[in-house]
N, C-alpha and C. Protein backbone atom coordinates (compact mmCIF):
# COMPACT_ATOMS: atom_id res chain seq x y z
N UNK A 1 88.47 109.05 80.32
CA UNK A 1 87.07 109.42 80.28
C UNK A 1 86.92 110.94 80.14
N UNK A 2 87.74 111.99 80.92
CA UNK A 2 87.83 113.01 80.98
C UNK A 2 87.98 113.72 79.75
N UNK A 3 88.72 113.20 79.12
CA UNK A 3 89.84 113.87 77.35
C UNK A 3 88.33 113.39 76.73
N UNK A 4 88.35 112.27 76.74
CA UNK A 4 86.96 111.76 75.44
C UNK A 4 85.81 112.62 75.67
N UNK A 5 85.36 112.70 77.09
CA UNK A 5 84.15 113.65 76.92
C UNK A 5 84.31 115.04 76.50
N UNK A 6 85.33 115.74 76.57
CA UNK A 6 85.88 117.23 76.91
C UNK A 6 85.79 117.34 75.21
N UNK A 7 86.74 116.42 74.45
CA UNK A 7 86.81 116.16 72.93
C UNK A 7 84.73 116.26 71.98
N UNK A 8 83.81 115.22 73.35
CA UNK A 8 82.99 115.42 72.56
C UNK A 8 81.50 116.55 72.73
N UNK A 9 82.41 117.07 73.43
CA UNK A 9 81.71 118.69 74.18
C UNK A 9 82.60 119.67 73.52
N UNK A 10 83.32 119.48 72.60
CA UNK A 10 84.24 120.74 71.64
C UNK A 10 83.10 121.16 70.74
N UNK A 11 82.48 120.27 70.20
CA UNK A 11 81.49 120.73 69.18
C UNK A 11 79.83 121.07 69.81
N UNK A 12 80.13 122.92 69.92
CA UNK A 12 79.07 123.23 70.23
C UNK A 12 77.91 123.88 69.26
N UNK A 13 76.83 124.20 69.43
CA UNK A 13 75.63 124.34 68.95
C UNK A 13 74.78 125.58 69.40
N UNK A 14 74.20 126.75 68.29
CA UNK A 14 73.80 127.73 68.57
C UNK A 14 72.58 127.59 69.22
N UNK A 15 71.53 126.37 69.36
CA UNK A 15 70.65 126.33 69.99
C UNK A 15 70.28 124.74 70.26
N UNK A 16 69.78 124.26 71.03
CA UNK A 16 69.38 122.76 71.43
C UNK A 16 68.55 122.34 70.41
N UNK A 17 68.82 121.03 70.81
CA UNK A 17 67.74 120.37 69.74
C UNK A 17 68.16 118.72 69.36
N UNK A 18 67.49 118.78 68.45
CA UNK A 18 67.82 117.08 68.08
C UNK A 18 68.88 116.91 66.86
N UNK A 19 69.73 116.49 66.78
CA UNK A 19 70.34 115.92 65.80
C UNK A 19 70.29 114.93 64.35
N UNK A 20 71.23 115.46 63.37
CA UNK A 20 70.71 114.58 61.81
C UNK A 20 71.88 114.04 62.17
N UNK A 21 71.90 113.08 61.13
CA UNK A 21 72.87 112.02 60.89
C UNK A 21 74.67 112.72 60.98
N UNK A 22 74.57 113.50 60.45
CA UNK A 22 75.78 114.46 60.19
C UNK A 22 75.93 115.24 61.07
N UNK A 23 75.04 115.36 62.20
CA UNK A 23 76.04 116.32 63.64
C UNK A 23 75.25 117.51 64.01
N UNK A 24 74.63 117.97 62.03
CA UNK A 24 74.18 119.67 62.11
C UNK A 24 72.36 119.45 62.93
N UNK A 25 72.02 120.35 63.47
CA UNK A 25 70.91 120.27 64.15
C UNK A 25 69.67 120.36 63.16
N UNK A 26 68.68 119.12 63.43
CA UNK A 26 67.90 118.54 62.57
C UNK A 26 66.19 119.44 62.94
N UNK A 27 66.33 119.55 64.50
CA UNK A 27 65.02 120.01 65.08
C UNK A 27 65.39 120.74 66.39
N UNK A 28 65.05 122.33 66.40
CA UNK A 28 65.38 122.98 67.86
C UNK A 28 64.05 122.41 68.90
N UNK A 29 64.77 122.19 69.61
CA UNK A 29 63.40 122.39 70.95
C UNK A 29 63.36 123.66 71.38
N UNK A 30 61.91 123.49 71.86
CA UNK A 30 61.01 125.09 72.07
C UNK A 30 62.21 125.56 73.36
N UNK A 31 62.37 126.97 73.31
CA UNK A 31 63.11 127.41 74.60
C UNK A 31 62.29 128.93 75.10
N UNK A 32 61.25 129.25 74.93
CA UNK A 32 60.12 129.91 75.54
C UNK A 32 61.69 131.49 75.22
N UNK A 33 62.26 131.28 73.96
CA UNK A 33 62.69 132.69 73.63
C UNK A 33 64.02 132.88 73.85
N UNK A 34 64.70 132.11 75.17
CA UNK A 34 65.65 132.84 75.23
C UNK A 34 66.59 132.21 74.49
N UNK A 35 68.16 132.81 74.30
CA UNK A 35 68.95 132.22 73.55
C UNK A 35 69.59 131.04 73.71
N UNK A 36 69.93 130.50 74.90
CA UNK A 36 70.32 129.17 75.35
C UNK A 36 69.38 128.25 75.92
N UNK A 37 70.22 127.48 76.34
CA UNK A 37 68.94 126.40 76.85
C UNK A 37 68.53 126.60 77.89
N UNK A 38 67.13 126.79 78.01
CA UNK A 38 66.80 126.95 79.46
C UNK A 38 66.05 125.77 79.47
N UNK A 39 66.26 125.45 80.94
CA UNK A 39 65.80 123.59 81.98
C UNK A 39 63.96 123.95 81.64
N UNK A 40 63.30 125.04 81.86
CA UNK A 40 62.06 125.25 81.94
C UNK A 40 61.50 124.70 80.68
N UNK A 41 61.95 125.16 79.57
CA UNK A 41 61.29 125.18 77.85
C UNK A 41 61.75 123.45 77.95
N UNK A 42 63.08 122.88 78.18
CA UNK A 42 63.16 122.05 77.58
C UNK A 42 62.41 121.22 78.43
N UNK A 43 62.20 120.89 79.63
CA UNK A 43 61.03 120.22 80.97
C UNK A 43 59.73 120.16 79.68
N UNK A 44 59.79 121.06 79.62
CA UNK A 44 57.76 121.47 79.22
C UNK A 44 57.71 120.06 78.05
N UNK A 45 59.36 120.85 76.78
CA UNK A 45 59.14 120.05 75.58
C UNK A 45 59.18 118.33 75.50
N UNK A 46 59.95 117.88 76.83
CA UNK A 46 60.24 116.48 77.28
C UNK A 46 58.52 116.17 77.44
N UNK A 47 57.61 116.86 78.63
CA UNK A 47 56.85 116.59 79.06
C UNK A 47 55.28 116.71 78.19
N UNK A 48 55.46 117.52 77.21
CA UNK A 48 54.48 117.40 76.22
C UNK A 48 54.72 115.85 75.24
N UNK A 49 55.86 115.12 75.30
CA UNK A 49 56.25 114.21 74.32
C UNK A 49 55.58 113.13 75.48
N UNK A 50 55.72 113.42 76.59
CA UNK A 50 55.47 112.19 77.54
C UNK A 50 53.73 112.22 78.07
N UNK A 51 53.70 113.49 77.79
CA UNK A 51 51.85 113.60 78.45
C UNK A 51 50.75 112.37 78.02
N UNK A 52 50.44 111.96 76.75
CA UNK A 52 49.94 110.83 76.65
C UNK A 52 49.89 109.91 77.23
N UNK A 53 50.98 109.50 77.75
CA UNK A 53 51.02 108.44 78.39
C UNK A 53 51.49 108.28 80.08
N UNK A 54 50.78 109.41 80.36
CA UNK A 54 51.11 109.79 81.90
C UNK A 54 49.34 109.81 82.46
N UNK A 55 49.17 109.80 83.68
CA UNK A 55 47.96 110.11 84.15
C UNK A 55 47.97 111.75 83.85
N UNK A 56 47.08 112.16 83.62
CA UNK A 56 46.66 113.77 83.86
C UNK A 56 46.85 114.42 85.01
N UNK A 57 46.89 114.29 86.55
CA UNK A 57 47.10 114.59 87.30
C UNK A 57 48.37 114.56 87.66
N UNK A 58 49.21 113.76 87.10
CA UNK A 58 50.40 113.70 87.12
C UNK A 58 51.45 114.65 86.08
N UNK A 59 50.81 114.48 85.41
CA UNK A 59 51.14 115.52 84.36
C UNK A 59 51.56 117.18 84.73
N UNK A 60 49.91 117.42 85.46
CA UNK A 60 50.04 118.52 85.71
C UNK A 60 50.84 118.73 87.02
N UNK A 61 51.22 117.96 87.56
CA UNK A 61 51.72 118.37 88.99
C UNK A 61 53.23 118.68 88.44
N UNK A 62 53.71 117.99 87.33
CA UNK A 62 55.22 118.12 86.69
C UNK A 62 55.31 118.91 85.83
N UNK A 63 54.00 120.28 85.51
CA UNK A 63 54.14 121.12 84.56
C UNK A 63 54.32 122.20 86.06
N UNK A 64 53.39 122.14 86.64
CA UNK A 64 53.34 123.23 88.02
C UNK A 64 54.83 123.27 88.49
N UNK A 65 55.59 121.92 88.70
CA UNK A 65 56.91 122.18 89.35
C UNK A 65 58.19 122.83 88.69
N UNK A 66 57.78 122.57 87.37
CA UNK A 66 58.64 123.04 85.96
C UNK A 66 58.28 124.51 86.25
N UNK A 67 57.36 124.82 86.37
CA UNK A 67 56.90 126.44 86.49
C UNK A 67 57.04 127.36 87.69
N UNK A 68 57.34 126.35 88.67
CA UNK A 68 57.55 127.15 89.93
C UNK A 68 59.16 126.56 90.78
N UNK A 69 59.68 125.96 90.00
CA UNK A 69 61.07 125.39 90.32
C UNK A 69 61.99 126.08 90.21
N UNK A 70 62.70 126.58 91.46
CA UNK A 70 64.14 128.24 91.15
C UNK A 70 64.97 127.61 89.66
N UNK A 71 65.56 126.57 90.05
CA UNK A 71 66.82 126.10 89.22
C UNK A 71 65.84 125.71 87.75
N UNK A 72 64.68 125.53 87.32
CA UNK A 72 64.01 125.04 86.66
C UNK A 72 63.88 126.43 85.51
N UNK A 73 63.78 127.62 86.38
CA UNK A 73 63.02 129.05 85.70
C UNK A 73 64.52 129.79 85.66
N UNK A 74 65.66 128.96 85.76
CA UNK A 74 66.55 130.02 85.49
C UNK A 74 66.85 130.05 83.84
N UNK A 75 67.02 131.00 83.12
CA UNK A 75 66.83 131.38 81.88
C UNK A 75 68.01 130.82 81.21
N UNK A 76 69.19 130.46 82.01
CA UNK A 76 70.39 129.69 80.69
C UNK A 76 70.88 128.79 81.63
N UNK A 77 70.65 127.63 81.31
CA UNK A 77 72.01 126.25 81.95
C UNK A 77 73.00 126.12 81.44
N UNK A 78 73.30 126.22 79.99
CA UNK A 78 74.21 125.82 79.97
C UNK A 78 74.22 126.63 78.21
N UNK A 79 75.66 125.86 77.45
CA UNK A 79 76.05 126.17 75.95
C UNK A 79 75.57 125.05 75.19
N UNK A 80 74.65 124.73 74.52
CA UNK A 80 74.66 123.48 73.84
C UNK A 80 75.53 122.86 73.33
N UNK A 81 75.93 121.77 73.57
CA UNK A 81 77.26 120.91 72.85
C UNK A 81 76.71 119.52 72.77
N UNK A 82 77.80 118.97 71.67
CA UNK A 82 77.06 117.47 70.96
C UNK A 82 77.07 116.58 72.57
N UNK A 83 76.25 116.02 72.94
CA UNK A 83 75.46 115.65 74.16
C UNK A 83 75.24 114.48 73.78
N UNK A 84 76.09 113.37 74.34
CA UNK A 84 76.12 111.79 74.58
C UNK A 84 74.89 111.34 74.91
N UNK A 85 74.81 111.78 76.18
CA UNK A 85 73.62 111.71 76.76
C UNK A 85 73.63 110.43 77.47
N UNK A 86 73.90 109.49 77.32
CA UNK A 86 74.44 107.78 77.91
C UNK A 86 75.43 107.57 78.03
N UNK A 87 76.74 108.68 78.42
CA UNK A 87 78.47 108.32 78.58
C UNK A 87 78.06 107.86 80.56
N UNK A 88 78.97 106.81 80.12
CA UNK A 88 79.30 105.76 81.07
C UNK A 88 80.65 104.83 80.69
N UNK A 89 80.93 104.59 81.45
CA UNK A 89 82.31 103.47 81.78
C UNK A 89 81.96 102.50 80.42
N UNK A 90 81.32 102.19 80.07
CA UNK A 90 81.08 101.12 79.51
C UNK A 90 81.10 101.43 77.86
N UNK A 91 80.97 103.06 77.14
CA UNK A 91 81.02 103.47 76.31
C UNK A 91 82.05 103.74 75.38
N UNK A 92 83.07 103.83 76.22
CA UNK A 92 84.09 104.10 75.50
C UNK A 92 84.72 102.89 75.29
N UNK A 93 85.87 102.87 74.25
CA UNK A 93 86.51 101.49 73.87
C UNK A 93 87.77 101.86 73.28
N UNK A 94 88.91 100.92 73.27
CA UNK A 94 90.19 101.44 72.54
C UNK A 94 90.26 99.89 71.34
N UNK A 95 90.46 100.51 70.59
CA UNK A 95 90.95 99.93 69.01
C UNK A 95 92.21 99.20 69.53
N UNK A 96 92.53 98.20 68.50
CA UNK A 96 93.89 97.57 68.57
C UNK A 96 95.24 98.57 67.99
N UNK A 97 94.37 99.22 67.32
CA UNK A 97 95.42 100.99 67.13
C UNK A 97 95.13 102.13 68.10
N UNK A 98 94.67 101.53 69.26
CA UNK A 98 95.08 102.30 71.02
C UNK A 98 94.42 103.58 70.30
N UNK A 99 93.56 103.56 69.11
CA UNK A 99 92.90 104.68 69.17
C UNK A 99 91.05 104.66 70.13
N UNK A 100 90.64 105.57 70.92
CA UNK A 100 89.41 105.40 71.75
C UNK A 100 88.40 105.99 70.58
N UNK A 101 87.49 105.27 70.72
CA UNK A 101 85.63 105.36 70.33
C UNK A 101 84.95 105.47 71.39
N UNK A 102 83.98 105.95 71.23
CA UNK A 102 82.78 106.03 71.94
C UNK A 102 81.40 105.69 71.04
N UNK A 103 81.14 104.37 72.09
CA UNK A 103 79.67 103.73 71.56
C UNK A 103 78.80 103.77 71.96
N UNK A 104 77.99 104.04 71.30
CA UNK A 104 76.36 104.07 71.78
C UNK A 104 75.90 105.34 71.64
N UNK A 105 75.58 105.69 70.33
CA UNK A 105 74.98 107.35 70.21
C UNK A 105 73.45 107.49 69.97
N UNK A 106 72.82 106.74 70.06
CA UNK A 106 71.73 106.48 69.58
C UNK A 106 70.75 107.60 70.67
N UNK A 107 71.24 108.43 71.69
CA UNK A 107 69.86 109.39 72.55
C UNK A 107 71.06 110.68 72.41
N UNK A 108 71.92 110.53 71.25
CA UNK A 108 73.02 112.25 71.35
C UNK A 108 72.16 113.04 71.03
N UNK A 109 72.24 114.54 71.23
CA UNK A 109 71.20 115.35 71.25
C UNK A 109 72.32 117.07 71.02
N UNK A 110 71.57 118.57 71.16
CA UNK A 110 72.55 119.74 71.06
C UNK A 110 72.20 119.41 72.32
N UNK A 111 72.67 119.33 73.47
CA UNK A 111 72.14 119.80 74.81
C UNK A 111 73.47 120.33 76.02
N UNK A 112 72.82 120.26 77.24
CA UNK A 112 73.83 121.00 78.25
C UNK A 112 74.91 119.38 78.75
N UNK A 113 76.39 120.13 78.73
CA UNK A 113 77.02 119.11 78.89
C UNK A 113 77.26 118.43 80.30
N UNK A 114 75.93 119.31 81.30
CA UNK A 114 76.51 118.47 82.78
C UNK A 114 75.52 117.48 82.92
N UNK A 115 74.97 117.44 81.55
CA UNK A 115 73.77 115.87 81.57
C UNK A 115 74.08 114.74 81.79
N UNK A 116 75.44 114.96 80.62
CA UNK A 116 76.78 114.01 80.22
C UNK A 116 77.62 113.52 81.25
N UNK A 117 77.81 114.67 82.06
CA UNK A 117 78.77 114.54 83.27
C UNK A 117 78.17 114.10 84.75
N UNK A 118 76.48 114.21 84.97
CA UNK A 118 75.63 113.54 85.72
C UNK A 118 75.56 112.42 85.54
N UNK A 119 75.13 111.86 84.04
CA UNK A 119 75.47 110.57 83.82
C UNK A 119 76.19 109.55 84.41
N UNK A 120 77.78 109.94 83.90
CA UNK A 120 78.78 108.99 84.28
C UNK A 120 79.33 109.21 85.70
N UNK A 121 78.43 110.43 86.65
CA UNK A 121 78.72 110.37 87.69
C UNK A 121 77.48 109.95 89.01
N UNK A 122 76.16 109.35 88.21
CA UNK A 122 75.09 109.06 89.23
C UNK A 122 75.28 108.06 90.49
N UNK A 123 76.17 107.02 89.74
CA UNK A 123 76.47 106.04 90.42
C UNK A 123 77.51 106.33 91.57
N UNK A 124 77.76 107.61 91.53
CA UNK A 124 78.69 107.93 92.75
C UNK A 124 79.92 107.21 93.35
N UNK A 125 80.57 107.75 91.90
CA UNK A 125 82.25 106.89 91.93
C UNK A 125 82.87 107.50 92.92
N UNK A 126 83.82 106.63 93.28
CA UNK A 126 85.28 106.84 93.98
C UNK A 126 85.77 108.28 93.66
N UNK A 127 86.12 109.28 94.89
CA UNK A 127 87.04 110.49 94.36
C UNK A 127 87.90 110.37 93.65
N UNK A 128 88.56 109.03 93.80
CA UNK A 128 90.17 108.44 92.97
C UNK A 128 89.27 108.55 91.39
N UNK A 129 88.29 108.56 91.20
CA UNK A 129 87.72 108.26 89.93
C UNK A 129 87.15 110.09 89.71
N UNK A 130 86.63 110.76 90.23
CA UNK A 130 85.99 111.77 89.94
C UNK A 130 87.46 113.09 89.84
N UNK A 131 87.92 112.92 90.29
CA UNK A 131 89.17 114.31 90.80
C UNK A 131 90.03 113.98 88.94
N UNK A 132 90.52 112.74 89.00
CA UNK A 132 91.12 112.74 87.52
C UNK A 132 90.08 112.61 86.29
N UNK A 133 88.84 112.34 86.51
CA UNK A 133 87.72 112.76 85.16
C UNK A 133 88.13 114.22 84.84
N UNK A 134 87.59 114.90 86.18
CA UNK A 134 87.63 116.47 86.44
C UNK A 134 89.04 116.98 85.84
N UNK A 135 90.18 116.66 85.99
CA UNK A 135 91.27 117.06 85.75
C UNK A 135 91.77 116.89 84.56
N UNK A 136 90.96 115.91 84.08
CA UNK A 136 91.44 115.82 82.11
C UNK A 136 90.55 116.06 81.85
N UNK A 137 89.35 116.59 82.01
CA UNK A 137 88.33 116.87 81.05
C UNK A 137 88.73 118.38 81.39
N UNK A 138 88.87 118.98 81.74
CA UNK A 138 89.52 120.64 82.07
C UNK A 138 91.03 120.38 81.27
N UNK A 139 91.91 119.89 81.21
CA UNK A 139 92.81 119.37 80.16
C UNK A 139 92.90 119.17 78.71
N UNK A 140 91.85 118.43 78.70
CA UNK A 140 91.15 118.59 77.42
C UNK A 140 90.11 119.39 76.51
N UNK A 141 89.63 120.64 77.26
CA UNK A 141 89.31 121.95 77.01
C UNK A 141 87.91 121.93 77.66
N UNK A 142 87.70 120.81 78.07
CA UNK A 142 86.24 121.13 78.93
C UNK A 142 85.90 121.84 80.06
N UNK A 143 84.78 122.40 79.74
CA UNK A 143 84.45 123.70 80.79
C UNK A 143 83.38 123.09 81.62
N UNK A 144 84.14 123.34 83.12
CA UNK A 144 83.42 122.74 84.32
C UNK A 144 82.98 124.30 85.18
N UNK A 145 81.99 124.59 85.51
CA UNK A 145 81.61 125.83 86.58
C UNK A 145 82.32 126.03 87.64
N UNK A 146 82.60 126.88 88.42
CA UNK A 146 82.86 126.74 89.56
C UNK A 146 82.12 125.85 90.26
N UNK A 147 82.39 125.02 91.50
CA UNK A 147 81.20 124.53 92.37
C UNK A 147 80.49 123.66 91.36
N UNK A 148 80.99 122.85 90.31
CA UNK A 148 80.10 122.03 89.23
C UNK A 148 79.55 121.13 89.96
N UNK A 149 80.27 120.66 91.37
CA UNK A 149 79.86 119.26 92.37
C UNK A 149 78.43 119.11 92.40
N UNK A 150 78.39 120.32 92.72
CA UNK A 150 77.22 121.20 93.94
C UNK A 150 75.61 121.69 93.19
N UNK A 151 75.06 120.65 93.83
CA UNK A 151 73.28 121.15 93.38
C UNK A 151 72.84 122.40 93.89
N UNK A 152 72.63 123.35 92.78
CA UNK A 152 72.26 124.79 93.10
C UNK A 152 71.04 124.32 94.08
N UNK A 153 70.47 125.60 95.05
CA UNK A 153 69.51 125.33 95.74
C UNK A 153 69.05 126.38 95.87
């Protein structure tokens, strides 16, 4: 799991956004300027796509928190890289030529790769399962933060 994700976080991206068929970035999302992705611009751009169909009061209470949220207003999360976005246990697959795929690309995106790595870790696996992700995906050239465990606060 570690090597496959690390492999599909090699291919990074000068700014976020949505993806064409071919990999190259089709549509940036708004990032209120700065050069990487910041959690704030992309919150807003999620939440303008979702406003229609939210109550109004609700709306605004999730634009206010986007705006006054520490970890929310910090100006870079991360490097954009091709972003699964749905890696889970269940995605990957090996060929009868023991070569691995990964299925299901249909929500990949340029985005931050600890989306990827929240993902396949929400369900709150086994350390026996998290310590060797961690250890081949750093193996396989993926870049984990110091303290990646750990929800800034």
């Amino acid at each position: 799991m570690g090597r496959a994700l690390a492999e599909i976080h090699a291919l990074t991206y000068p700014k976020t956004g949505d993806l064409a068929a071919d990999l190259s970035l089709a549509k940036l999302l708004p990032d209120e300027g700065d050069e990487d992705f910041a959690a704030r611009g992309y919150g807003h751009a999620m939440l303008s796509e979702a406003e229609p169909y939210l109550d109004p009061a609700l709306a605004a209470r999730i634009a206010a928190f986007l705006d006054h949220d520490p970890i929310a207003a910090r100006d870079v999360l991360d490097v954009p890289v091709l972003c699964h976005c749905d890696f889970k246990v269940s995605n990957p697959h090996v060929t009868p030529a023991e070569e691995l795929v990964v299925l299901d690309w249909e929500f990949a995106w340029a985005g931050p790769r600890l989306i990827d790595i929240g993902q396949l870790l929400r369900w709150h696996p086994p350390e026996s399962f998290v310590r060797p992700f961690a250890d081949a995906y750093r193996a396989g050239g993926g870049v984990l933060i110091d303290d990646w465990r750990r929800l800034p606060t």
